[in-house]
Protein backbone atom coordinates (compact mmCIF):
# COMPACT_ATOMS: atom_id res chain seq x y z
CA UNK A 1 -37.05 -21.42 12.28
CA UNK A 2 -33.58 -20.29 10.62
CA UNK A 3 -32.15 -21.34 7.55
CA UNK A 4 -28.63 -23.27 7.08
CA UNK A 5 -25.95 -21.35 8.28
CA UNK A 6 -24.34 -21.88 4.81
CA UNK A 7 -27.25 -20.06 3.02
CA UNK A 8 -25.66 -16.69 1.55
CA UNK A 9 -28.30 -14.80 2.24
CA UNK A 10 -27.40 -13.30 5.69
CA UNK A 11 -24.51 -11.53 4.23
CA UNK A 12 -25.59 -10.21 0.48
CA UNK A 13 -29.08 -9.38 1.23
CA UNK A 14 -29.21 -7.71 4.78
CA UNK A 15 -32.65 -5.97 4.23
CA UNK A 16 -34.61 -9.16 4.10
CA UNK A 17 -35.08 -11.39 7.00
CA UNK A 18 -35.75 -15.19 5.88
CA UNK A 19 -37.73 -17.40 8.73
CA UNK A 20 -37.53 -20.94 7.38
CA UNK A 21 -39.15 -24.16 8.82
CA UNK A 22 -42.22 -26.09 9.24
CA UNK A 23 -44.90 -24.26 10.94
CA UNK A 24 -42.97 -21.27 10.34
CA UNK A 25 -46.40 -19.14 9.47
CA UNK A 26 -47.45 -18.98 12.81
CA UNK A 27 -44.62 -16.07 13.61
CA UNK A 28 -46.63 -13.81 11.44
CA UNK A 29 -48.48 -12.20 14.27
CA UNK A 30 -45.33 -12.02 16.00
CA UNK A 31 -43.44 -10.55 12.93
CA UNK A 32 -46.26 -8.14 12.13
CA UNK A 33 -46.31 -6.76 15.69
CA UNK A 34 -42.36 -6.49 16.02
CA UNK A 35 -42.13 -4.12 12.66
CA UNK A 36 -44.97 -1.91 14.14
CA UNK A 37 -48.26 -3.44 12.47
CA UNK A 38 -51.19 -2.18 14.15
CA UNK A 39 -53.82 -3.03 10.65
CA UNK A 40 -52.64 -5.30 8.12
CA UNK A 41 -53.57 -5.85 4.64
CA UNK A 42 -54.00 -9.50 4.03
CA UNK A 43 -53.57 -10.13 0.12
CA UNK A 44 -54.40 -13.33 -1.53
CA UNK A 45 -56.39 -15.49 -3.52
CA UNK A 46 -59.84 -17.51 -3.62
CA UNK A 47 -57.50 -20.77 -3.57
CA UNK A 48 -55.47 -19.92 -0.74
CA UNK A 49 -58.82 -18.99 1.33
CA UNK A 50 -60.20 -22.38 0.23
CA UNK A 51 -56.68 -24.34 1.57
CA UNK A 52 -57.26 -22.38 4.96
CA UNK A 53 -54.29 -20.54 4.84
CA UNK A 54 -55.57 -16.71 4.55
CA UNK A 55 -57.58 -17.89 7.52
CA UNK A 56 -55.13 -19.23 9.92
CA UNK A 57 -52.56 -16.23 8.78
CA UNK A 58 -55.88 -13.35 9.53
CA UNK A 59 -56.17 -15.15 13.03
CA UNK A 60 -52.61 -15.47 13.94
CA UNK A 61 -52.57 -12.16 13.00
CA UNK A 62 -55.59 -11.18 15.24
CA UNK A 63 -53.94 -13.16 18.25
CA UNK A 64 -51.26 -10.62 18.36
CA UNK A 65 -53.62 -7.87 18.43
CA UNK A 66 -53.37 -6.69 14.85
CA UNK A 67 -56.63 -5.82 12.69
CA UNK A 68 -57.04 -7.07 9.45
CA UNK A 69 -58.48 -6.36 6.39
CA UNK A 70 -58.58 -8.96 3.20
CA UNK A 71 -58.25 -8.46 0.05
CA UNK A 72 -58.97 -11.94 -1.62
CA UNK A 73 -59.30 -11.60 -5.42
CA UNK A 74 -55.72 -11.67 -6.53
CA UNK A 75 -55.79 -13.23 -10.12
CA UNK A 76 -53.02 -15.26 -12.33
CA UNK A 77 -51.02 -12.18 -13.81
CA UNK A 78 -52.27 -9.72 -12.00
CA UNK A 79 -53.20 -6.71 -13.91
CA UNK A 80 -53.98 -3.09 -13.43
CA UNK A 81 -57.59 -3.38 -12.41
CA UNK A 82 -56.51 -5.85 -9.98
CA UNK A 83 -53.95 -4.00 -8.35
CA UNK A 84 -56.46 -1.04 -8.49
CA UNK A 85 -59.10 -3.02 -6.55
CA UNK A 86 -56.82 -4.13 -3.83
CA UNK A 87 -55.57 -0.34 -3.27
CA UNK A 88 -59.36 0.34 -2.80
CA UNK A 89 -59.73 -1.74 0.11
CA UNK A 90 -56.33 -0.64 1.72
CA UNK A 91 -57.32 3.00 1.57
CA UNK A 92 -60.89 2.22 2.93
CA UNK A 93 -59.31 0.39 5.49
CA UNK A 94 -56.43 2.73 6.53
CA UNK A 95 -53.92 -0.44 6.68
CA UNK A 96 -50.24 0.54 8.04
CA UNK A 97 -48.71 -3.35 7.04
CA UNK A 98 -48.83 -5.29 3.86
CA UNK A 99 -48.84 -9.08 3.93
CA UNK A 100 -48.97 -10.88 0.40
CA UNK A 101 -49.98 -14.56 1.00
CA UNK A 102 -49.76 -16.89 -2.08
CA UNK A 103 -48.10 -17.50 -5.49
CA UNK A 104 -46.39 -14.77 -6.98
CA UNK A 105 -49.72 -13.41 -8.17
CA UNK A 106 -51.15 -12.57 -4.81
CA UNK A 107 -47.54 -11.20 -3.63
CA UNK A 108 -47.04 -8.98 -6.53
CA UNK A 109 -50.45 -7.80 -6.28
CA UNK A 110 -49.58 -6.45 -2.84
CA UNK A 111 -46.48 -5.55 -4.01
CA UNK A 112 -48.15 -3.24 -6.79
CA UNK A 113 -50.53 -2.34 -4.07
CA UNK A 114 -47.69 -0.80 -2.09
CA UNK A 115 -46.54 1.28 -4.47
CA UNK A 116 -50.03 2.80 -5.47
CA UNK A 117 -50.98 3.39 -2.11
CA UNK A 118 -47.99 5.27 -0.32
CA UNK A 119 -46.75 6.92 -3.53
CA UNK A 120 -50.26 7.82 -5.36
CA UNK A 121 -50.31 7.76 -9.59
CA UNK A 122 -50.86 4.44 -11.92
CA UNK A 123 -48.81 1.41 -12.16
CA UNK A 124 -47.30 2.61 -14.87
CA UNK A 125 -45.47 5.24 -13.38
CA UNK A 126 -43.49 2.84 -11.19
CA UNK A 127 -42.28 1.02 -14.72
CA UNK A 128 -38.62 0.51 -14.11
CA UNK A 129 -36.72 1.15 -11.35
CA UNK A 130 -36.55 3.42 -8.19
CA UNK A 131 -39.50 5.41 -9.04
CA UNK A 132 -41.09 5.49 -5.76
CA UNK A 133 -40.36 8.70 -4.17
CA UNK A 134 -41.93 8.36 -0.73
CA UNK A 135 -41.87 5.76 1.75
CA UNK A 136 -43.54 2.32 1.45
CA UNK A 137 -45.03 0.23 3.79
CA UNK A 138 -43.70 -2.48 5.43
CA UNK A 139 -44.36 -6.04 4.13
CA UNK A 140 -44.23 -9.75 5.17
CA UNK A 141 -44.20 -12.16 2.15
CA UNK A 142 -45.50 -15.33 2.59
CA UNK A 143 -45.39 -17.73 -0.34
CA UNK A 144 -47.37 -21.15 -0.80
CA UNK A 145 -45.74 -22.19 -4.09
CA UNK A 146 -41.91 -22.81 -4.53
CA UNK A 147 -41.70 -20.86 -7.91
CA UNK A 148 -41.82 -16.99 -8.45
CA UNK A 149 -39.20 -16.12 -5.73
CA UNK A 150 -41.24 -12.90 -5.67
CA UNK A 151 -40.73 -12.93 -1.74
CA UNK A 152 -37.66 -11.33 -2.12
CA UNK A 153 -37.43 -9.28 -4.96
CA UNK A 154 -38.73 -4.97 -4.80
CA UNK A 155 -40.38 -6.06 -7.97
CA UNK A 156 -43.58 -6.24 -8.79
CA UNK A 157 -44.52 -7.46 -12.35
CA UNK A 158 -48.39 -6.11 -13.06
CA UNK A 159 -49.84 -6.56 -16.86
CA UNK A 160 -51.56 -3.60 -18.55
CA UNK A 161 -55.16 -4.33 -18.33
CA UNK A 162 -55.75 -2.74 -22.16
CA UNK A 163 -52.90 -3.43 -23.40
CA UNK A 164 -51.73 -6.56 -21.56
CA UNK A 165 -47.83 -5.42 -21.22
CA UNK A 166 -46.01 -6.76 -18.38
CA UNK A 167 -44.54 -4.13 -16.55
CA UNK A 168 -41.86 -4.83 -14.21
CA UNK A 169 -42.22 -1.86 -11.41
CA UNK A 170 -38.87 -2.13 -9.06
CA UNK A 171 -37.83 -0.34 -6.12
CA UNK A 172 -35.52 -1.07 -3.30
CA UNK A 173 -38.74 0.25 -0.73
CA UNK A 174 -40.83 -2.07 -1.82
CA UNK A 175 -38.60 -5.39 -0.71
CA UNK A 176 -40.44 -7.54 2.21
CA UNK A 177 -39.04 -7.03 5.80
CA UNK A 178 -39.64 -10.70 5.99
CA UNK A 179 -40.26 -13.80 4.05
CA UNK A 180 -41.50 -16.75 5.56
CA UNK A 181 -41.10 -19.91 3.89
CA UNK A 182 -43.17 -22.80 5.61
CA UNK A 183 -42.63 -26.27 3.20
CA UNK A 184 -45.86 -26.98 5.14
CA UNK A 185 -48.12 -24.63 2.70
CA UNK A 186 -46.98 -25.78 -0.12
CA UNK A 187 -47.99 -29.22 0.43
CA UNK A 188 -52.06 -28.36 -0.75
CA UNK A 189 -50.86 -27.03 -4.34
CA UNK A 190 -52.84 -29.06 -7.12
CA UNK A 191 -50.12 -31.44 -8.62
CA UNK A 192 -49.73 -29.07 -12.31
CA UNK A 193 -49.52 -26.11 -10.32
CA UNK A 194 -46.35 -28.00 -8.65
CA UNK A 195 -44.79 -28.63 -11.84
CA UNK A 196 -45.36 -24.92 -13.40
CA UNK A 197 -44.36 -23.05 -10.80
CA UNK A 198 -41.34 -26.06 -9.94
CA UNK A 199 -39.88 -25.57 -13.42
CA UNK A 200 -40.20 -21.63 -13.33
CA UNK A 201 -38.25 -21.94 -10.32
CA UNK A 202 -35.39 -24.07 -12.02
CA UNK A 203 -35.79 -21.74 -15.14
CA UNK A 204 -34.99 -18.60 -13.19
CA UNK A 205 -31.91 -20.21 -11.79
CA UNK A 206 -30.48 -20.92 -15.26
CA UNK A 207 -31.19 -18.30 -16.71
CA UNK A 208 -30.20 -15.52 -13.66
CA UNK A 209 -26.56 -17.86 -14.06
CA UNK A 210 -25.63 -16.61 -17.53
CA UNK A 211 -27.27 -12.72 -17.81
CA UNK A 212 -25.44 -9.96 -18.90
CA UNK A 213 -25.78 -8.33 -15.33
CA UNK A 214 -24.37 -12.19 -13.62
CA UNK A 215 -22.05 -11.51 -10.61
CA UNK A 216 -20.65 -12.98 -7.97
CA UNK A 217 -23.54 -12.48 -5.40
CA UNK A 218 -25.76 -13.45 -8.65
CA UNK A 219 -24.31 -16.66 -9.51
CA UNK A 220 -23.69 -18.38 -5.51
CA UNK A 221 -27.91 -17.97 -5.43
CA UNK A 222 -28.03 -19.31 -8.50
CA UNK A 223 -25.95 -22.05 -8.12
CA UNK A 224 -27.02 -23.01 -4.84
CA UNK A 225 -31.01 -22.85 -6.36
CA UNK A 226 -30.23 -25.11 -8.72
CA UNK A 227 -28.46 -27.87 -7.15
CA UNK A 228 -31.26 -27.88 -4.43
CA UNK A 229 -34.22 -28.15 -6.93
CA UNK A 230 -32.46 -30.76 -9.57
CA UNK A 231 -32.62 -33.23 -6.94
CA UNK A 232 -35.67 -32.00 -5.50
CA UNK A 233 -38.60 -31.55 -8.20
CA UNK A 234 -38.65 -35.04 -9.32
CA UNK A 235 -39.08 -36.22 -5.66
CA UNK A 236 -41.56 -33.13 -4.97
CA UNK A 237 -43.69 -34.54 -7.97
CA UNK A 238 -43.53 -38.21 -6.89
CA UNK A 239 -43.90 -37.57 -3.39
CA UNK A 240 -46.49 -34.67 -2.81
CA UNK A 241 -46.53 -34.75 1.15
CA UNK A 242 -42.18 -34.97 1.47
CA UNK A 243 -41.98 -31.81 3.41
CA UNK A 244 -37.93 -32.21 3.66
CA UNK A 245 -37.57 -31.96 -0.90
CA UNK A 246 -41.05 -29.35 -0.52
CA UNK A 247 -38.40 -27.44 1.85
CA UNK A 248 -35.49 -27.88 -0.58
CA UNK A 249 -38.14 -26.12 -3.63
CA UNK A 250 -39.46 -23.35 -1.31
CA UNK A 251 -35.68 -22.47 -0.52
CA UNK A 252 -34.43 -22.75 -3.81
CA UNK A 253 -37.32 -20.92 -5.88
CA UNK A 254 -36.24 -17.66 -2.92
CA UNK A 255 -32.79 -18.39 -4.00
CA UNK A 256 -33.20 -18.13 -7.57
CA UNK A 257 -35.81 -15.22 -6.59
CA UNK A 258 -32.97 -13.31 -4.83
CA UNK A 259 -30.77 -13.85 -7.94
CA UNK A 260 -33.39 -12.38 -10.33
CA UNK A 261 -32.84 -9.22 -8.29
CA UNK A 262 -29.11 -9.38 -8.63
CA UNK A 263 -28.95 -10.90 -12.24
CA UNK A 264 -32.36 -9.86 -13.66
CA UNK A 265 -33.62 -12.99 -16.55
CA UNK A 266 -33.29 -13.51 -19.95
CA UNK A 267 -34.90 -14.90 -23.38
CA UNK A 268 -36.65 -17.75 -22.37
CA UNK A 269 -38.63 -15.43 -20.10
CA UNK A 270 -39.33 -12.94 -23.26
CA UNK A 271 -39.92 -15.94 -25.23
CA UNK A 272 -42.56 -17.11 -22.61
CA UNK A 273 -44.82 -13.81 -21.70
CA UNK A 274 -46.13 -13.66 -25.61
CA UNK A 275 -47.38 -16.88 -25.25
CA UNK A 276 -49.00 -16.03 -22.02
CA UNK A 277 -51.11 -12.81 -23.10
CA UNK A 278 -52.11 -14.54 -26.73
CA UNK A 279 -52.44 -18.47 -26.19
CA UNK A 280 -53.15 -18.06 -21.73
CA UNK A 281 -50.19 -20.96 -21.47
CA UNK A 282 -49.30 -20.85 -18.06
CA UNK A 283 -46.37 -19.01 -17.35
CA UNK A 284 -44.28 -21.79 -15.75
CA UNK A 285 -45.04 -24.12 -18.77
CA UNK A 286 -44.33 -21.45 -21.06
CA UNK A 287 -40.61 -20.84 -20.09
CA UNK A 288 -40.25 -24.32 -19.59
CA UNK A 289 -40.88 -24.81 -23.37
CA UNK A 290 -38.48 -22.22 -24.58
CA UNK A 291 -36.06 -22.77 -21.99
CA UNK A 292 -33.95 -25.69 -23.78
CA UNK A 293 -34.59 -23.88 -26.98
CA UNK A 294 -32.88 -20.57 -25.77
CA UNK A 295 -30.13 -21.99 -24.02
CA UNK A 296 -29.04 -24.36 -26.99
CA UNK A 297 -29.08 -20.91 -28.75
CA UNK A 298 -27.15 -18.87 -26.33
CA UNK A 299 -24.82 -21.48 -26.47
CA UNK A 300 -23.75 -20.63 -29.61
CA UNK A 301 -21.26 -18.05 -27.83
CA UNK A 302 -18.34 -19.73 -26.85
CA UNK A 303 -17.90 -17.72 -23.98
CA UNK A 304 -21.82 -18.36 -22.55
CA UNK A 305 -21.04 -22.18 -23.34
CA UNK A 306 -18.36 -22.08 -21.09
CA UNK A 307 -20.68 -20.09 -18.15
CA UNK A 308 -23.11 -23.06 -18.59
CA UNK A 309 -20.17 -25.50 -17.46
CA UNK A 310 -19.09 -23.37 -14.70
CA UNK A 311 -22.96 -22.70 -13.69
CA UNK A 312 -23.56 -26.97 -14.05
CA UNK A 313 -20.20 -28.28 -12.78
CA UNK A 314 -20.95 -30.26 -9.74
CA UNK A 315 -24.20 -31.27 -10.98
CA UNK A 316 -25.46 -34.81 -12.25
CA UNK A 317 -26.20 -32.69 -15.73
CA UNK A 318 -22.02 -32.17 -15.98
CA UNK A 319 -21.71 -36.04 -15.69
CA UNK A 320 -23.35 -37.04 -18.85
CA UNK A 321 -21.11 -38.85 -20.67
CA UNK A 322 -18.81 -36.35 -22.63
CA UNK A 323 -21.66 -34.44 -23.77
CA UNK A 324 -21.05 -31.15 -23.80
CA UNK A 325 -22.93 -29.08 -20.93
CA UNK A 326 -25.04 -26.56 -22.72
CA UNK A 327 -26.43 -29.38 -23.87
CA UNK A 328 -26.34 -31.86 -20.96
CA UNK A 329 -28.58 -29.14 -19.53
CA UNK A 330 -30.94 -28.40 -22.08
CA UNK A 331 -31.72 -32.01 -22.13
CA UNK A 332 -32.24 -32.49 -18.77
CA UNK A 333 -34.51 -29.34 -18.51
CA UNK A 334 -36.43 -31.42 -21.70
CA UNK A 335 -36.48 -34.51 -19.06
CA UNK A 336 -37.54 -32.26 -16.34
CA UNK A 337 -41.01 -31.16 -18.70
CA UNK A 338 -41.23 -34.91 -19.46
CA UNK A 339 -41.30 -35.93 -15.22
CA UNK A 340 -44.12 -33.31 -15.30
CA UNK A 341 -45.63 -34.16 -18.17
CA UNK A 342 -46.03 -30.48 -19.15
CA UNK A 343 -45.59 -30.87 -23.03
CA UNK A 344 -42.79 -29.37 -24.89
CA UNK A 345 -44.58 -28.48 -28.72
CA UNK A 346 -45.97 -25.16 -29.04
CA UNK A 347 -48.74 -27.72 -31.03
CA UNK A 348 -49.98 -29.05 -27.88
CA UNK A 349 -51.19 -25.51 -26.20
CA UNK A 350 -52.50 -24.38 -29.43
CA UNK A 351 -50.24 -21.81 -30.60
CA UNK A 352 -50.78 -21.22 -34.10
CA UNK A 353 -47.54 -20.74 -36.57
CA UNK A 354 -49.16 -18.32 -38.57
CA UNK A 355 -48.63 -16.17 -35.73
CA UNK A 356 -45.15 -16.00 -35.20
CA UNK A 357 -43.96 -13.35 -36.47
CA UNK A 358 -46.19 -11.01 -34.04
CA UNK A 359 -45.23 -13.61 -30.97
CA UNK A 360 -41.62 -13.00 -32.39
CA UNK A 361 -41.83 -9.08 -32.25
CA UNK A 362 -42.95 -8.57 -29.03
CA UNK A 363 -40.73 -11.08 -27.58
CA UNK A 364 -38.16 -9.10 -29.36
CA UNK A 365 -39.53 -5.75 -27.20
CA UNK A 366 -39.65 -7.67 -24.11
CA UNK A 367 -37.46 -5.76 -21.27
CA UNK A 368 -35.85 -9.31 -20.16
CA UNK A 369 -34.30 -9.42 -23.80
CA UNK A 370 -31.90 -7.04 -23.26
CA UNK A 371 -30.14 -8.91 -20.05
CA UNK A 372 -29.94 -12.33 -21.99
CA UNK A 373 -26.33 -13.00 -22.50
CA UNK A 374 -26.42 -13.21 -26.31
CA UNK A 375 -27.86 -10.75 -28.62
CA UNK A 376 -31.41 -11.62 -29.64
CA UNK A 377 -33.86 -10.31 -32.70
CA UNK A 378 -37.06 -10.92 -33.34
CA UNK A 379 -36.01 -12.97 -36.26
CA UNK A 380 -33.90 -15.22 -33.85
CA UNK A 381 -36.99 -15.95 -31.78
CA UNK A 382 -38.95 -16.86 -34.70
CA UNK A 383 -36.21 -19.56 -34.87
CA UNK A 384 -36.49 -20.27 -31.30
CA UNK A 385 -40.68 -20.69 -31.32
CA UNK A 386 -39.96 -23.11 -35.01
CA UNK A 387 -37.57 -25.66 -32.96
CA UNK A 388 -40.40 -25.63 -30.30
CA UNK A 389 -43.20 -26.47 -32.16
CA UNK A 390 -40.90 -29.33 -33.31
CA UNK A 391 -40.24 -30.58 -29.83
């Protein structure tokens, strides 16, 4: 259950071990016991337990001799509380393993967990990077949508339950031993859930191509996402049970995952998590919105135009008849909402203008601002949400 030889993981990101294949969840037990598991907390959500898949994992897990514990209430955007509850059960349990089993809700959730529980103290005081002191548990990621990449990233990203903040808690200890992608579990994701967490995928590989932090290592994952998921979300969404293009997603959402943590995001991603908190638009659809918007906008650089070409070249979005690529892509990203039919006016999820200028602000104060290639105010996102209600 290995991944193409060509896959540049092996030799950028040595710390995490990537089992790929069909059927590839049923090494968990296996994994678990080889990295010294002896109780494991199992962390996911009320859908996953309804597709079966927390309970085959728990008794693959049992098979090999490992205890388990379950914590099953993971929510969308996991928040404070929620991490708080899950930490409850780990201590109760005295777990020595970590394995987050979902979307990038449940994993981050375990993630947040993690830190809590080995390092003591409040999310908050893991805001940022390397602020983990002591030792973390080891961790097994197993996701069941191809769209957070959270498997292998050390972050976690937990919302303020008063306040409703994201806060993006990194640390090198808290990276997964292993992630195992199995196309196989993605196959029982509702068809919207799909398409949101499909087009955050895609959106994380544009915009991790043209940050402020882009390198080398950065840009090959991001590439390499991208290519893979152009030519595999349409099929994905016309063909639910094609486990070869449900492979191609799952591999490209860790690959644009991976270049998050080399690359970190950008606009559309500040642009989205206001919209989130205020109007609950799923996060997927929400960066999917602004995605076009902001990258028509970055654009306007001559020197980030020309990292779109580079980032596109190869691509049946650089063959578009003399059009030039910036916006080649944004169009295409517009056609990708369209295949989904995940709407593209801030009208249709009932964001109200009036509102703009606070949606504006705290888009402006968003941490992912700062890495997006062109200088952004709150003023320029209040152009950026007018063009989308006009979508």
């Amino acid at each position: 259950m290995s991944h193409p030889a060509e896959n540049p993981l092996q030799e950028n990101h040595p710390h995490l071990r990537l089992v790929f294949g069909n059927g590839g969840v049923a090494q968990t037990g296996e994994l678990a016991r080889e990295l010294g598991a002896t109780k494991a907390l199992l962390v996911t959500d009320p859908g996953i337990v309804a597709a079966g898949h927390a309970g085959s994992v728990r008794e693959n897990l049992e098979a090999a001799g490992i205890g388990v514990s379950v914590f099953d209430r993971s929510k969308e955007n996991p928040t404070t509380a929620c991490v708080e509850e899950c930490v409850a059960v780990a201590k109760a349990d005295a777990v020595d393993f970590i394995i987050g089993l979902g979307g990038g809700s449940s994993m981050d959730t375990a993630k947040g967990c993690n830190f809590i529980l080995t390092n003591g103290g409040a999310m908050k005081d893991y805001w940022g990077v390397g602020k983990a002191s002591q030792p973390m548990l080891p961790s097994i990621m197993i996701p069941t949508t191809a769209g957070t990449g959270s498997e292998c990233q050390s972050f976690a990203l937990i919302a303020d339950n008063t306040t409703h903040q994201k806060m993006a808690c990194g640390d090198p200890k808290a990276l997964a031993k292993v992630a195992i992608l199995d196309p196989e579990l993605t196959v029982s994701q509702p068809a919207r859930v799909t398409a949101c967490t499909g087009i955050d995928a895609i959106a994380h590989a544009v915009e991790t191509a043209v940050t402020r932090k882009r390198n080398e290592t950065s840009l090959k994952y991001s590439r390499a996402a991208f290519q893979m998921m152009l030519e595999s979300f349409s099929r994905v969404l016309e063909s639910p049970d094609d486990l070869h293009a449900r492979g191609q997603m799952l591999l490209g959402a860790a690959y644009a995952g991976t270049a998050i943590e080399h690359s970190m995001l950008g606009a559309a991603h500040s642009a989205a998590n206001p919209l989130t908190a205020h109007y609950n638009v799923v996060h997927g659809q929400a960066v999917g919105m602004m995605l076009p918007h902001v990258v028509r906008f970055n654009a306007g650089d001559e020197a980030i135009a020309e990292a779109y070409a580079e980032f596109v070249k190869g691509t049946s979005v650089a063959a578009n008849n003399g059009t030039p690529a910036p916006e080649s892509l944004a169009q295409t990203l517009e056609t990708l909402l369209d295949t989904a039919s995940l709407p593209r006016d801030l009208t249709a999820v009932g964001v109200d203008a009036a509102r703009l200028e606070t949606l504006s602000e705290e888009a402006a104060a968003q941490w992912t601002a700062s890495f997006n290639p062109r200088d952004i105010t709150a003023a320029d996102f209040t152009g950026l949400y007018q063009k989308a209600f006009a979508s």
